[in-house]
Protein backbone atom coordinates (compact mmCIF):
# COMPACT_ATOMS: atom_id res chain seq x y z
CA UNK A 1 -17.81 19.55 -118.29
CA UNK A 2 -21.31 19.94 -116.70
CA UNK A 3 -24.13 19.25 -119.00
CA UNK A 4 -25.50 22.41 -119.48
CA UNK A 5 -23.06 22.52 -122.25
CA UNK A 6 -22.71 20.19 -125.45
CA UNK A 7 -19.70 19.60 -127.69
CA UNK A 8 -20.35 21.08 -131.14
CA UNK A 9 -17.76 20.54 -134.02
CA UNK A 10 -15.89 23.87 -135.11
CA UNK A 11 -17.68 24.35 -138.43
CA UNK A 12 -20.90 24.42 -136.18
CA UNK A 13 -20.23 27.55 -134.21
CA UNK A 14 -22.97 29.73 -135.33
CA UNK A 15 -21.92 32.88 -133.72
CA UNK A 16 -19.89 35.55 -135.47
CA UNK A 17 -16.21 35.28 -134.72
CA UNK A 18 -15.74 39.13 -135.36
CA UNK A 19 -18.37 39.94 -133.17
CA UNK A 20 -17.05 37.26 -130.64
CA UNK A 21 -13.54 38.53 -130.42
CA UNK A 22 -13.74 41.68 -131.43
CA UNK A 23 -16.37 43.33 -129.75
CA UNK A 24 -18.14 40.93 -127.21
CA UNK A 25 -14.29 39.81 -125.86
CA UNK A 26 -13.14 36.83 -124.50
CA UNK A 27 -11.49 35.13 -121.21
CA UNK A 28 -8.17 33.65 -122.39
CA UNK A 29 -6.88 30.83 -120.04
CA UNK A 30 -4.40 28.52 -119.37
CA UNK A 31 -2.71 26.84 -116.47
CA UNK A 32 -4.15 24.16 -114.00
CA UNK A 33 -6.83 24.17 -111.90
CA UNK A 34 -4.88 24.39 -108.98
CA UNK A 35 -2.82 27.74 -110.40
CA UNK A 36 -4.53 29.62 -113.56
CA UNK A 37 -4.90 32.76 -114.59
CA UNK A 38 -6.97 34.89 -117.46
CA UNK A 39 -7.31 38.16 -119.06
CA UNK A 40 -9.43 39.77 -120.89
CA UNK A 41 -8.52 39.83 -124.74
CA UNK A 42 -10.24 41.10 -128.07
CA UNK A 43 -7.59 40.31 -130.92
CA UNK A 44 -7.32 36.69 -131.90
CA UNK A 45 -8.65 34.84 -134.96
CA UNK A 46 -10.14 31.65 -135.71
CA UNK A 47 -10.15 29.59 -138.85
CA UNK A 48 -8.17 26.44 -140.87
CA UNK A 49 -4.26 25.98 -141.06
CA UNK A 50 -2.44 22.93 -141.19
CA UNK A 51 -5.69 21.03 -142.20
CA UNK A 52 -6.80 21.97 -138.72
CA UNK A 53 -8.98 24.41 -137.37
CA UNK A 54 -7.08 26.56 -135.29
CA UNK A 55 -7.90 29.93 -133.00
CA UNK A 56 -4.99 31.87 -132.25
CA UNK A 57 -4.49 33.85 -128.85
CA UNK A 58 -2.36 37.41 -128.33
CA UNK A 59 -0.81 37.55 -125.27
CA UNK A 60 1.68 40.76 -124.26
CA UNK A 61 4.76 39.34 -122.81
CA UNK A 62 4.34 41.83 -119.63
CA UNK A 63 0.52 40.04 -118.75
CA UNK A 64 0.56 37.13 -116.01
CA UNK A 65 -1.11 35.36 -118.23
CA UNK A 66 1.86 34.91 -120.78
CA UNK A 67 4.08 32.76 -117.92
CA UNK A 68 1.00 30.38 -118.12
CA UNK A 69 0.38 30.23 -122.02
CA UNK A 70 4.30 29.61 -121.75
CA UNK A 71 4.35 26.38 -119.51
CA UNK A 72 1.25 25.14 -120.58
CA UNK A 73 0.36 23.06 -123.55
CA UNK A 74 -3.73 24.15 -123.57
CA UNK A 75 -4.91 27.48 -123.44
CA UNK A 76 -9.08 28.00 -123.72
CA UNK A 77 -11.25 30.60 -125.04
CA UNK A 78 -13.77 31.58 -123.45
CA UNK A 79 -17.19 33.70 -124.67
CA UNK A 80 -19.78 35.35 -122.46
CA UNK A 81 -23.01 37.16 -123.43
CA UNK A 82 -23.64 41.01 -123.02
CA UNK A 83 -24.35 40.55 -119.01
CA UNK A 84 -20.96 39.27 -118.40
CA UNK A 85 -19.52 42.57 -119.66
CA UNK A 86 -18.57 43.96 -116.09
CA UNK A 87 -16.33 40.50 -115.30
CA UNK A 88 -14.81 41.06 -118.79
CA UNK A 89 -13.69 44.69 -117.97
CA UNK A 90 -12.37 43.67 -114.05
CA UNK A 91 -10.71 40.92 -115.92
CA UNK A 92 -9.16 42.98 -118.17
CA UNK A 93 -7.87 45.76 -116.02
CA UNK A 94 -6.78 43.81 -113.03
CA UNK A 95 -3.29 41.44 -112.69
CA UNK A 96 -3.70 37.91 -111.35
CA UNK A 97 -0.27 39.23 -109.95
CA UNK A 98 -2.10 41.52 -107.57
CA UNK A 99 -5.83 40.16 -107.22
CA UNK A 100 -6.41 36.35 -106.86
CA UNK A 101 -8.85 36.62 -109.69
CA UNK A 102 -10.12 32.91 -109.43
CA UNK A 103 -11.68 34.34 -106.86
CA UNK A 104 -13.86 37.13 -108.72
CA UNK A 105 -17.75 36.98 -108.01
CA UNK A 106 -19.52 35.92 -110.45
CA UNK A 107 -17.45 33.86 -112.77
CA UNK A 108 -17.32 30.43 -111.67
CA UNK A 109 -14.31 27.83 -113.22
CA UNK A 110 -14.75 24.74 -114.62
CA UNK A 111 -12.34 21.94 -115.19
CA UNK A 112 -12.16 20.15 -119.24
CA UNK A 113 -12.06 16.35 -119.25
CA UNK A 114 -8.71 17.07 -120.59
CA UNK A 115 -7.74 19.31 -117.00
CA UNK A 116 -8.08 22.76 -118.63
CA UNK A 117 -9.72 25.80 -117.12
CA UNK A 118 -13.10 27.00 -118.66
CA UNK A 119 -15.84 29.11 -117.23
CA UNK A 120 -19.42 27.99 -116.97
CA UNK A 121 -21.03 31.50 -117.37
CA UNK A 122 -19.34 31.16 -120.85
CA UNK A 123 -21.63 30.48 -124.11
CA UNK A 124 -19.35 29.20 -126.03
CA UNK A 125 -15.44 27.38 -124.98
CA UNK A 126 -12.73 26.96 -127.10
CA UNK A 127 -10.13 24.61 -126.17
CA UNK A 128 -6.92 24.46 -128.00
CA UNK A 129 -3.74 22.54 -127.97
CA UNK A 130 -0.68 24.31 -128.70
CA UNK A 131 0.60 24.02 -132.23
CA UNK A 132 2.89 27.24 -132.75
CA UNK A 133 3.65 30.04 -131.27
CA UNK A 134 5.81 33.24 -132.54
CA UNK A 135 6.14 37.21 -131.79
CA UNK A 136 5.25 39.75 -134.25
CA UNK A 137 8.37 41.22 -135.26
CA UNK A 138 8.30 45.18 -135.88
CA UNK A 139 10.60 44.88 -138.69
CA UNK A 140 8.38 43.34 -140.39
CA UNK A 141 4.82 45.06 -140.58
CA UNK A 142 4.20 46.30 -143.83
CA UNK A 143 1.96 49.29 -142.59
CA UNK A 144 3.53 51.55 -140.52
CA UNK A 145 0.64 52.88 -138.94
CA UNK A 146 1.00 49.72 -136.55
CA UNK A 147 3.66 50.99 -134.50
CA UNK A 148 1.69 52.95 -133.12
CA UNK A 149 -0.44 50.59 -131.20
CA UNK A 150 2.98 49.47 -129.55
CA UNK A 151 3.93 52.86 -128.05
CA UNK A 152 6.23 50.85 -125.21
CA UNK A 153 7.36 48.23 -127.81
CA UNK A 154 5.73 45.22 -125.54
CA UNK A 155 4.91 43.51 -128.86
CA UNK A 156 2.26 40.47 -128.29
CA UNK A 157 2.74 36.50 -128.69
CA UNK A 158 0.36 34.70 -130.42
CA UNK A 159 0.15 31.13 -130.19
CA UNK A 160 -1.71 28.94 -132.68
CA UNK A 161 -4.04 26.13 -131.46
CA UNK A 162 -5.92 23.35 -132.74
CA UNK A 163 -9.78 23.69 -131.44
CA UNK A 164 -9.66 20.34 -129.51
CA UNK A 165 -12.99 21.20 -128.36
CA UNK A 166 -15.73 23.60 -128.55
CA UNK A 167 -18.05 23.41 -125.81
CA UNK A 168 -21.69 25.99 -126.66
CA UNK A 169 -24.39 26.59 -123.61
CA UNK A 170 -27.33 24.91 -124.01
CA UNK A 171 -30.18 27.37 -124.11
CA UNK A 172 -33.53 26.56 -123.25
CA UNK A 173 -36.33 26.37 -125.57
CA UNK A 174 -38.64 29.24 -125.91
């Protein structure tokens, strides 16, 4: 990784993880360098299971994304301030399928020591290894209400990784 960034234990993340995920976004990745993709996501979690600290990632089955969260054993997280916003919303409405999105303006990739696919506009990486993975199972919610956010019944994946690394922007004094 360039050195504008510096590797920060997971207890040391001093953002908001709500705020993060939930309403700033994220850039989920995974594949190679030579063959990636990402999307746009704002579910996921982050905490301690396992006596690890894990983030977990929610991919739809139908997003070209999930082939390379299948065959890969990394995936990365990746969080941009408020100016990235536009690049979040392409990323999220566009398919790698149709637009070669490692080619997108304005977001530039960035290969992990361990050959992983970040992106150095990013504040803050997450890097995770693969521990679990599972699909949430209708038959099983315990609040109806949620079948309604699956109209088409293209229920998501998530996949639970250990936080390998976390990677935060080094920002310049005032």
């Amino acid at each position: 990784m360039e050195n504008s960034f510096k590797i920060i234990k997971p207890e040391q993340i001093q953002d908001n993880l709500f705020k993060l995920i939930g309403s700033d976004w994220m850039l989920v990745s995974a594949g190679k360098p030579e063959h990636y993709n990402m999307m746009t996501a704002s579910w996921g979690f982050a905490g301690v299971l396992w006596r690890k600290p894990v983030a977990v990632a929610f991919i739809r089955p139908n997003r070209y994304t999930y082939e390379f969260a299948e065959n890969n054993p990394y995936y990365t997280l990746s969080f941009f301030d408020e100016d990235q916003r536009d690049i979040l919303n392409l990323c999220g409405t566009i398919s790698g399928r149709d637009v070669n999105k490692m080619g997108i303006e304005g977001i530039t990739p960035l290969i992990t020591p361990l050959g992983n696919v970040c992106f150095r506009e990013a504040k803050l990486v997450l890097e995770c290894r693969k521990l679990y993975f599972d699909d949430i199972k209708p038959e099983l919610f315990q609040a109806f209400e949620l079948e309604k956010i699956y109209p088409k019944k293209d229920y998501h994946r998530f996949y639970i990784g250990e936080i390998v690394n976390v990677w935060q922007k080094e920002r310049p004094l005032p």
